[in-house]
PDB file of N, CA and C in Angstrom:
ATOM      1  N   UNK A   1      -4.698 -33.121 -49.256  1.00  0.00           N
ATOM      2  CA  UNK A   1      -5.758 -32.450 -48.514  1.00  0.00           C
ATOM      3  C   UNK A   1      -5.757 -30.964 -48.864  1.00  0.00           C
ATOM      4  N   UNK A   2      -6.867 -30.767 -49.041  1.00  0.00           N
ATOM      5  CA  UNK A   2      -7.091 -29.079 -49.307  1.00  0.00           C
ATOM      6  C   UNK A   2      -7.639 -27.560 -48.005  1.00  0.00           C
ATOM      7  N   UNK A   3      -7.364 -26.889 -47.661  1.00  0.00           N
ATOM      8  CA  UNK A   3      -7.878 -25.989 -46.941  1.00  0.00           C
ATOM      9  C   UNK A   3      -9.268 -25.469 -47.384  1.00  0.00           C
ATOM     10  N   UNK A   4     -10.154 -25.688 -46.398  1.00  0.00           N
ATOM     11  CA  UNK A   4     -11.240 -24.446 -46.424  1.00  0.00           C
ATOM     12  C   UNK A   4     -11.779 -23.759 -45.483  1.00  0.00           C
ATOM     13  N   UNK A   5     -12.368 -22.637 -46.110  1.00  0.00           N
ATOM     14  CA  UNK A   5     -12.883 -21.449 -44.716  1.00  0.00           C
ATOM     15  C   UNK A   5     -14.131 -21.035 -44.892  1.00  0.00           C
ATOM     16  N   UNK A   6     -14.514 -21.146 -43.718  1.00  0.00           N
ATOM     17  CA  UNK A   6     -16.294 -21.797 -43.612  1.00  0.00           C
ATOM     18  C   UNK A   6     -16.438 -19.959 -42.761  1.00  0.00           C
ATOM     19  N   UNK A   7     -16.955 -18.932 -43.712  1.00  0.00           N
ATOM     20  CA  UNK A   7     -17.059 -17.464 -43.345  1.00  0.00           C
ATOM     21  C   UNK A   7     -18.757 -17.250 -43.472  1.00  0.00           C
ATOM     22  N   UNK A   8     -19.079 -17.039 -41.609  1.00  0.00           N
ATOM     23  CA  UNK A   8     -20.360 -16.785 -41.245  1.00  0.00           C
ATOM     24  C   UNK A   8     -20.980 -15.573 -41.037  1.00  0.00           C
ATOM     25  N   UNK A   9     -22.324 -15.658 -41.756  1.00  0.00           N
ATOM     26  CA  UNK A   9     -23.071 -14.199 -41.753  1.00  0.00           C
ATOM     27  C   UNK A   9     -24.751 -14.669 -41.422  1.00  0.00           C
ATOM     28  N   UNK A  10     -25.092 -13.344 -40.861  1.00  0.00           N
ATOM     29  CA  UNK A  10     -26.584 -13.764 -40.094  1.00  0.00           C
ATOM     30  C   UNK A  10     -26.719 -12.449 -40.127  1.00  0.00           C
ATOM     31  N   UNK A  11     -26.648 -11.396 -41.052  1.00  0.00           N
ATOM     32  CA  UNK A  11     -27.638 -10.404 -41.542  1.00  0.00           C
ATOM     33  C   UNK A  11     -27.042  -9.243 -40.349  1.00  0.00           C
ATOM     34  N   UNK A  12     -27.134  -9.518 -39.017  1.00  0.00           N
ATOM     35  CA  UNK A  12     -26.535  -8.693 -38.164  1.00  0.00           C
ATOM     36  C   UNK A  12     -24.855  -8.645 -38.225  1.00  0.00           C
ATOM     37  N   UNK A  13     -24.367  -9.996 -38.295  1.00  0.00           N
ATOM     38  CA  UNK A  13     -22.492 -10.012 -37.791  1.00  0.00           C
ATOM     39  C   UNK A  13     -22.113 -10.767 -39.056  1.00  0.00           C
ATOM     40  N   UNK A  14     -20.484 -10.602 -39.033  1.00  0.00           N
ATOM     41  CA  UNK A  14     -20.329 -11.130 -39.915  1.00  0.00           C
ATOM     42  C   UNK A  14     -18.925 -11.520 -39.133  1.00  0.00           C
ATOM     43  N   UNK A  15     -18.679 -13.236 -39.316  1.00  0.00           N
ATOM     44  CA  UNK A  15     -17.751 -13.611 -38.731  1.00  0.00           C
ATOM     45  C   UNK A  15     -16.490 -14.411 -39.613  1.00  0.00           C
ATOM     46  N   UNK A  16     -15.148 -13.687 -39.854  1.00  0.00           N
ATOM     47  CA  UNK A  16     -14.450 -14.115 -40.663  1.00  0.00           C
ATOM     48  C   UNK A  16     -13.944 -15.884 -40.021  1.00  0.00           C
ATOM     49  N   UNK A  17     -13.223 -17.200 -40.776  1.00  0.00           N
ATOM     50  CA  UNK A  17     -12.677 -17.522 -40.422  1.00  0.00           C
ATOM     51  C   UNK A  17     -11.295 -17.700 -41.046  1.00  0.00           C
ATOM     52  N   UNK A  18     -10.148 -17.394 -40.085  1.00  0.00           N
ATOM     53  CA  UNK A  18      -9.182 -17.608 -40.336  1.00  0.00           C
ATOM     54  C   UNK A  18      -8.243 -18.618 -40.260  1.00  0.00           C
ATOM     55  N   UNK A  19      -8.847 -19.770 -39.737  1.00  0.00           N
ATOM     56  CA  UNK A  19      -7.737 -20.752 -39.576  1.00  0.00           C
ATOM     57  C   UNK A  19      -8.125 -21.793 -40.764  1.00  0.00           C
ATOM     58  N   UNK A  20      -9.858 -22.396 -40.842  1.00  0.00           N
ATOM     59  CA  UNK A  20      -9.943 -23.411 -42.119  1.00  0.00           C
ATOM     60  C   UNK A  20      -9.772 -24.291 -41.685  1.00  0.00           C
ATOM     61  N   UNK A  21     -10.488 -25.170 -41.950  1.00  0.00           N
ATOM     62  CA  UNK A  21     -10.129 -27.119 -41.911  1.00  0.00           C
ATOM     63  C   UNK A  21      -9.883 -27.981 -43.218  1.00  0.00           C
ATOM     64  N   UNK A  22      -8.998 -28.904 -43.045  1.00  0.00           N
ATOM     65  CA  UNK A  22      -8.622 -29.534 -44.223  1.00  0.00           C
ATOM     66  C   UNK A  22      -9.195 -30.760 -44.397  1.00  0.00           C
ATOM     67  N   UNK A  23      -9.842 -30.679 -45.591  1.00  0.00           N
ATOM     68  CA  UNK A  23     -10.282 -31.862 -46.155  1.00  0.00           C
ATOM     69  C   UNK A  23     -10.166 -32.965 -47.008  1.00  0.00           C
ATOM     70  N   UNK A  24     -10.514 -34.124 -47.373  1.00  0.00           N
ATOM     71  CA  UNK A  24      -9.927 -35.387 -48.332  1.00  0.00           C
ATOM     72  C   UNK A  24     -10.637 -34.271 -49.524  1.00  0.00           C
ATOM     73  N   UNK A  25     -11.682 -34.092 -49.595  1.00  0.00           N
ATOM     74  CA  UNK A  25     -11.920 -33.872 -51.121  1.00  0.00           C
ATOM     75  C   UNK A  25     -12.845 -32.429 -50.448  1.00  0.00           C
ATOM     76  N   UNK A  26     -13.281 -31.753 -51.662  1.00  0.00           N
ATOM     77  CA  UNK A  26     -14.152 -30.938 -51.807  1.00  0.00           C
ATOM     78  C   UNK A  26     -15.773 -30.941 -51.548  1.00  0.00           C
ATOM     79  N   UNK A  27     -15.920 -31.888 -52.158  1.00  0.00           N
ATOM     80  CA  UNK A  27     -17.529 -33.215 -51.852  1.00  0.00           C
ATOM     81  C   UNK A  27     -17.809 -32.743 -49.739  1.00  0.00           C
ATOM     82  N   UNK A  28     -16.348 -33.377 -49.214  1.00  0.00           N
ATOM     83  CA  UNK A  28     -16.418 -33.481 -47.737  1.00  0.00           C
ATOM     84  C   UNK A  28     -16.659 -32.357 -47.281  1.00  0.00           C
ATOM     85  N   UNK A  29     -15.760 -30.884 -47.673  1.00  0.00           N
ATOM     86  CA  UNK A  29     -16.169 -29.604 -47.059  1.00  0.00           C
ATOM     87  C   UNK A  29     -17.503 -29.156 -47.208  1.00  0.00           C
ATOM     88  N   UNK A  30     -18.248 -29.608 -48.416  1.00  0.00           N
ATOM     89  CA  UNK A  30     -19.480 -28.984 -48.783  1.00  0.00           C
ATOM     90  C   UNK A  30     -20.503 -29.577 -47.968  1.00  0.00           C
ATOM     91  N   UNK A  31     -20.511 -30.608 -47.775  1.00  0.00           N
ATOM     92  CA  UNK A  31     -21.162 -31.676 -47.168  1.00  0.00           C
ATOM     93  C   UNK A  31     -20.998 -31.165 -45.101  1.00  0.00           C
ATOM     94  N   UNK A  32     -19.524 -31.057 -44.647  1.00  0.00           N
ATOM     95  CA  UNK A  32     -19.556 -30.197 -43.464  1.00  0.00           C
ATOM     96  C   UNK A  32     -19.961 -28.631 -43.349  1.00  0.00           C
ATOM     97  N   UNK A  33     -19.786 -28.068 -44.366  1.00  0.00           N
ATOM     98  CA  UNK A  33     -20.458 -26.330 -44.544  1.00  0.00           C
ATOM     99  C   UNK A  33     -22.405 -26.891 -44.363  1.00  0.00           C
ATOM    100  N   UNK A  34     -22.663 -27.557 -44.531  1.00  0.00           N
ATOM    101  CA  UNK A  34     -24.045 -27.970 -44.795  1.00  0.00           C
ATOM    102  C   UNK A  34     -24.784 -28.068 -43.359  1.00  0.00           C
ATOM    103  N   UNK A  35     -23.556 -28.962 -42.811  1.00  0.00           N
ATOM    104  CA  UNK A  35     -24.373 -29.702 -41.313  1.00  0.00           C
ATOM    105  C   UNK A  35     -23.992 -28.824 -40.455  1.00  0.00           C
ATOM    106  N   UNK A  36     -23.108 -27.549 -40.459  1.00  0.00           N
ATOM    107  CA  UNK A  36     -22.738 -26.889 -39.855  1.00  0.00           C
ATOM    108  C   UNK A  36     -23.790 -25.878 -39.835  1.00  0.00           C
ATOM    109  N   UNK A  37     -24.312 -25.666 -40.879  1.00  0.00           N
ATOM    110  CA  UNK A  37     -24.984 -24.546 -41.166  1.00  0.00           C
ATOM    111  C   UNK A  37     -26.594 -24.951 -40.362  1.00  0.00           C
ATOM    112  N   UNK A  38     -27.010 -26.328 -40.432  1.00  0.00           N
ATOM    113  CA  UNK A  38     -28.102 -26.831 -39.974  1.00  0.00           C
ATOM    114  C   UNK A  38     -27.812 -26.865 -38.613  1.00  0.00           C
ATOM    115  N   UNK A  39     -27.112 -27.333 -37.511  1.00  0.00           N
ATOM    116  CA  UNK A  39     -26.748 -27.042 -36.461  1.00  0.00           C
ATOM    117  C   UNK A  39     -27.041 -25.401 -36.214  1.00  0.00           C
ATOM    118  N   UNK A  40     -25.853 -24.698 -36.739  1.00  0.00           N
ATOM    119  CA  UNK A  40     -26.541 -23.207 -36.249  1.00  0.00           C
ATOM    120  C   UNK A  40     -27.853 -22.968 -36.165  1.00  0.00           C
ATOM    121  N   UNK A  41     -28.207 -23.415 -37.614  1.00  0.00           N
ATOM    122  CA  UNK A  41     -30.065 -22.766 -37.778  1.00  0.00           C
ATOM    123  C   UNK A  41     -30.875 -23.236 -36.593  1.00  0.00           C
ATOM    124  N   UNK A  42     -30.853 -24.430 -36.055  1.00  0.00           N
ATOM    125  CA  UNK A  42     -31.280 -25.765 -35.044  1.00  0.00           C
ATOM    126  C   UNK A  42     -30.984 -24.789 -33.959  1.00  0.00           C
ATOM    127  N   UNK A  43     -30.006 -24.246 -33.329  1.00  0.00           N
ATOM    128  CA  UNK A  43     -29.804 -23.780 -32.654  1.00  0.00           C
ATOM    129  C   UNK A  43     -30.482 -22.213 -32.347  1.00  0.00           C
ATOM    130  N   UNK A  44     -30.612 -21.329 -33.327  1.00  0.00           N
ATOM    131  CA  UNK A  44     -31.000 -19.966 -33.219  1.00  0.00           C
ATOM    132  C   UNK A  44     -32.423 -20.742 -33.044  1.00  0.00           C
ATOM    133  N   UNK A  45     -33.368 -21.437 -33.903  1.00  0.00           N
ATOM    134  CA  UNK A  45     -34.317 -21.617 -33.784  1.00  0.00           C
ATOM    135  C   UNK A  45     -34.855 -21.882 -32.650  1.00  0.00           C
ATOM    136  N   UNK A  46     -33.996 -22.777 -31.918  1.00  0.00           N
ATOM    137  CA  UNK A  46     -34.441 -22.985 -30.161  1.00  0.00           C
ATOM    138  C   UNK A  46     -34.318 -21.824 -29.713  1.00  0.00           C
ATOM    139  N   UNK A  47     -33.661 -20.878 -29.651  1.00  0.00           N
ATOM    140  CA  UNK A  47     -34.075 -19.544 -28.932  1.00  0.00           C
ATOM    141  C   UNK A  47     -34.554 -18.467 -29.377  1.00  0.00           C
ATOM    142  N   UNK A  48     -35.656 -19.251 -30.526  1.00  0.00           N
ATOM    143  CA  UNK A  48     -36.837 -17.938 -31.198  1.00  0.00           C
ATOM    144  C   UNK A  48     -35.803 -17.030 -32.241  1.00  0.00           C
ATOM    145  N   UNK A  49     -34.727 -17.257 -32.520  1.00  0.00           N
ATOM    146  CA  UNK A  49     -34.450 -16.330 -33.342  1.00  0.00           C
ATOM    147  C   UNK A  49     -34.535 -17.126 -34.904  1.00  0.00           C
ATOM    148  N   UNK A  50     -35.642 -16.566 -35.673  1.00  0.00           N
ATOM    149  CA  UNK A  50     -35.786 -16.869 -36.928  1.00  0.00           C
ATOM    150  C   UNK A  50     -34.519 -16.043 -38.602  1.00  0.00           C
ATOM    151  N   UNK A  51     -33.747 -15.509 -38.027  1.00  0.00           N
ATOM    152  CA  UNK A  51     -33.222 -14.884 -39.266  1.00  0.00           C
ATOM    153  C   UNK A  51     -32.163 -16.076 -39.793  1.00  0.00           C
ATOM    154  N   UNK A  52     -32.179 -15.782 -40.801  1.00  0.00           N
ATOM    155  CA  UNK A  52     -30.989 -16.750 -42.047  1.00  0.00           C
ATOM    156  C   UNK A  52     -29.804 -16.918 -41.570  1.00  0.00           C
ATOM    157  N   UNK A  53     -28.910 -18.041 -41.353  1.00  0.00           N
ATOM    158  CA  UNK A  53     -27.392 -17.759 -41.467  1.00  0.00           C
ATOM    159  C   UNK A  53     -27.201 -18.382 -42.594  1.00  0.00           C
ATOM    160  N   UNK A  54     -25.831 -17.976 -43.224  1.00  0.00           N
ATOM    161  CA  UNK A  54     -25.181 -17.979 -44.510  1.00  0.00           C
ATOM    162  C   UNK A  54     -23.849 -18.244 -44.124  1.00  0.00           C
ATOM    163  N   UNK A  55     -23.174 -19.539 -44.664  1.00  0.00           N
ATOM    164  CA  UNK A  55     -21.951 -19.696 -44.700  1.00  0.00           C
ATOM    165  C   UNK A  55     -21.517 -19.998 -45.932  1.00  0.00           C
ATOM    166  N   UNK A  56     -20.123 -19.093 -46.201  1.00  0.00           N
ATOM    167  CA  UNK A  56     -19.418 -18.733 -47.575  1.00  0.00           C
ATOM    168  C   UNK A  56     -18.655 -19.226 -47.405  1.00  0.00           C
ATOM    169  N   UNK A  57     -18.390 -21.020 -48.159  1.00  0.00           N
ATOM    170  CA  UNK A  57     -17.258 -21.339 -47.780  1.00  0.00           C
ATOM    171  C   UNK A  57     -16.394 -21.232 -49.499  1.00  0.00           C
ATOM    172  N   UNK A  58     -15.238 -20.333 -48.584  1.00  0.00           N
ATOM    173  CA  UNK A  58     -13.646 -20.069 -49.873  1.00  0.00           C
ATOM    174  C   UNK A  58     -12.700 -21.614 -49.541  1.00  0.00           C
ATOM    175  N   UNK A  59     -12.274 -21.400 -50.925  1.00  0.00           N
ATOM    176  CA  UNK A  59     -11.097 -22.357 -51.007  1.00  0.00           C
ATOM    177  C   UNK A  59      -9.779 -21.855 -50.667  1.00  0.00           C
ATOM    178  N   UNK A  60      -8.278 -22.127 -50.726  1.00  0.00           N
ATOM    179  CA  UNK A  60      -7.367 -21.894 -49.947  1.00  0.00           C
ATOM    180  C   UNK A  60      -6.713 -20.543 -50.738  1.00  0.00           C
ATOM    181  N   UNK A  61      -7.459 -20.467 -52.448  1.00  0.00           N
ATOM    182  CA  UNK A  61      -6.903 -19.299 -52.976  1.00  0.00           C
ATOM    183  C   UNK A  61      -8.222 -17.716 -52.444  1.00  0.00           C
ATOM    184  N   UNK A  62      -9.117 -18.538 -51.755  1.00  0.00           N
ATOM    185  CA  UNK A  62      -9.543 -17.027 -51.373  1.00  0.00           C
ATOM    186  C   UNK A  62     -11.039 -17.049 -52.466  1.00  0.00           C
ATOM    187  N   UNK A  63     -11.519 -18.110 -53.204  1.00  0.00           N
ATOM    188  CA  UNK A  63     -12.282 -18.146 -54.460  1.00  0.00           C
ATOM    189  C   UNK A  63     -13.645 -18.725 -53.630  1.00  0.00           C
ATOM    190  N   UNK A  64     -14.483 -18.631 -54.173  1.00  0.00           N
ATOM    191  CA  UNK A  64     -15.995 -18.789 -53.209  1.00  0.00           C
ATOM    192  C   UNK A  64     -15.727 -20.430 -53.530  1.00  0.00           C
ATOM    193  N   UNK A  65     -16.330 -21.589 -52.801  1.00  0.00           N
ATOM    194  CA  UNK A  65     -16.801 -22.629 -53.399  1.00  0.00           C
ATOM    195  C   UNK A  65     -18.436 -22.938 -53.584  1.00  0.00           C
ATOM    196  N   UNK A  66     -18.833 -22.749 -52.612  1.00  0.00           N
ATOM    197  CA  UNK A  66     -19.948 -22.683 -51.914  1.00  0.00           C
ATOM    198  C   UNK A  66     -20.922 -21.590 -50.871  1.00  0.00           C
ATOM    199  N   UNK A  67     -21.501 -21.242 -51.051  1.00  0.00           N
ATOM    200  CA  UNK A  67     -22.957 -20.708 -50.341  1.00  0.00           C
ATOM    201  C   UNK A  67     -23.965 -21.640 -49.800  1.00  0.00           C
ATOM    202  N   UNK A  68     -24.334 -21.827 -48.204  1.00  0.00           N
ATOM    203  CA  UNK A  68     -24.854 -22.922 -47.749  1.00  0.00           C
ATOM    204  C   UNK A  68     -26.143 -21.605 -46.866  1.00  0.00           C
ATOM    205  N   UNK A  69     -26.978 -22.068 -46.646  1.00  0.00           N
ATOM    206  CA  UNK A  69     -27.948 -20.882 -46.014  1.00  0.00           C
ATOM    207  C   UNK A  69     -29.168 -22.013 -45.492  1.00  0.00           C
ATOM    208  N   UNK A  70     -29.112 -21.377 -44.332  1.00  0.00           N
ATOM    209  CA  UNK A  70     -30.003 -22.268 -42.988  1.00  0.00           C
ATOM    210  C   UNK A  70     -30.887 -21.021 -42.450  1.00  0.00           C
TER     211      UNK A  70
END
């Protein structure tokens, strides 16, 4: 299993994460950075707020894997 860290930005805040969840493969984190990111958006959208969130998810050396944006 591998570590990843799912690090959130929405133009105003920027929210580090430090702890990471571990996954069977890489495929799985990208795939949870995704639905995570749709949830947030789902969510700001119900309370009228239209701006972008962006989640940067790093691998356990600190290296980008992914950019997911809702």
């Amino acid at each position: 299993m591998a570590r990843y860290y799912f690090d959130l930005h929405d133009g105003a805040q920027s929210v580090r994460d430090d702890d990471g969840a571990e996954f069977d493969s890489r495929e799985a984190a990208v795939q949870a950075a995704t639905r995570s990111a749709a949830e947030i958006g789902r969510g700001r959208l119900a309370r009228g707020d239209i701006s972008a969130v962006v989640i940067e998810m790093l691998d356990e050396r600190g290296q980008r894997v992914c950019t997911v944006k809702a």
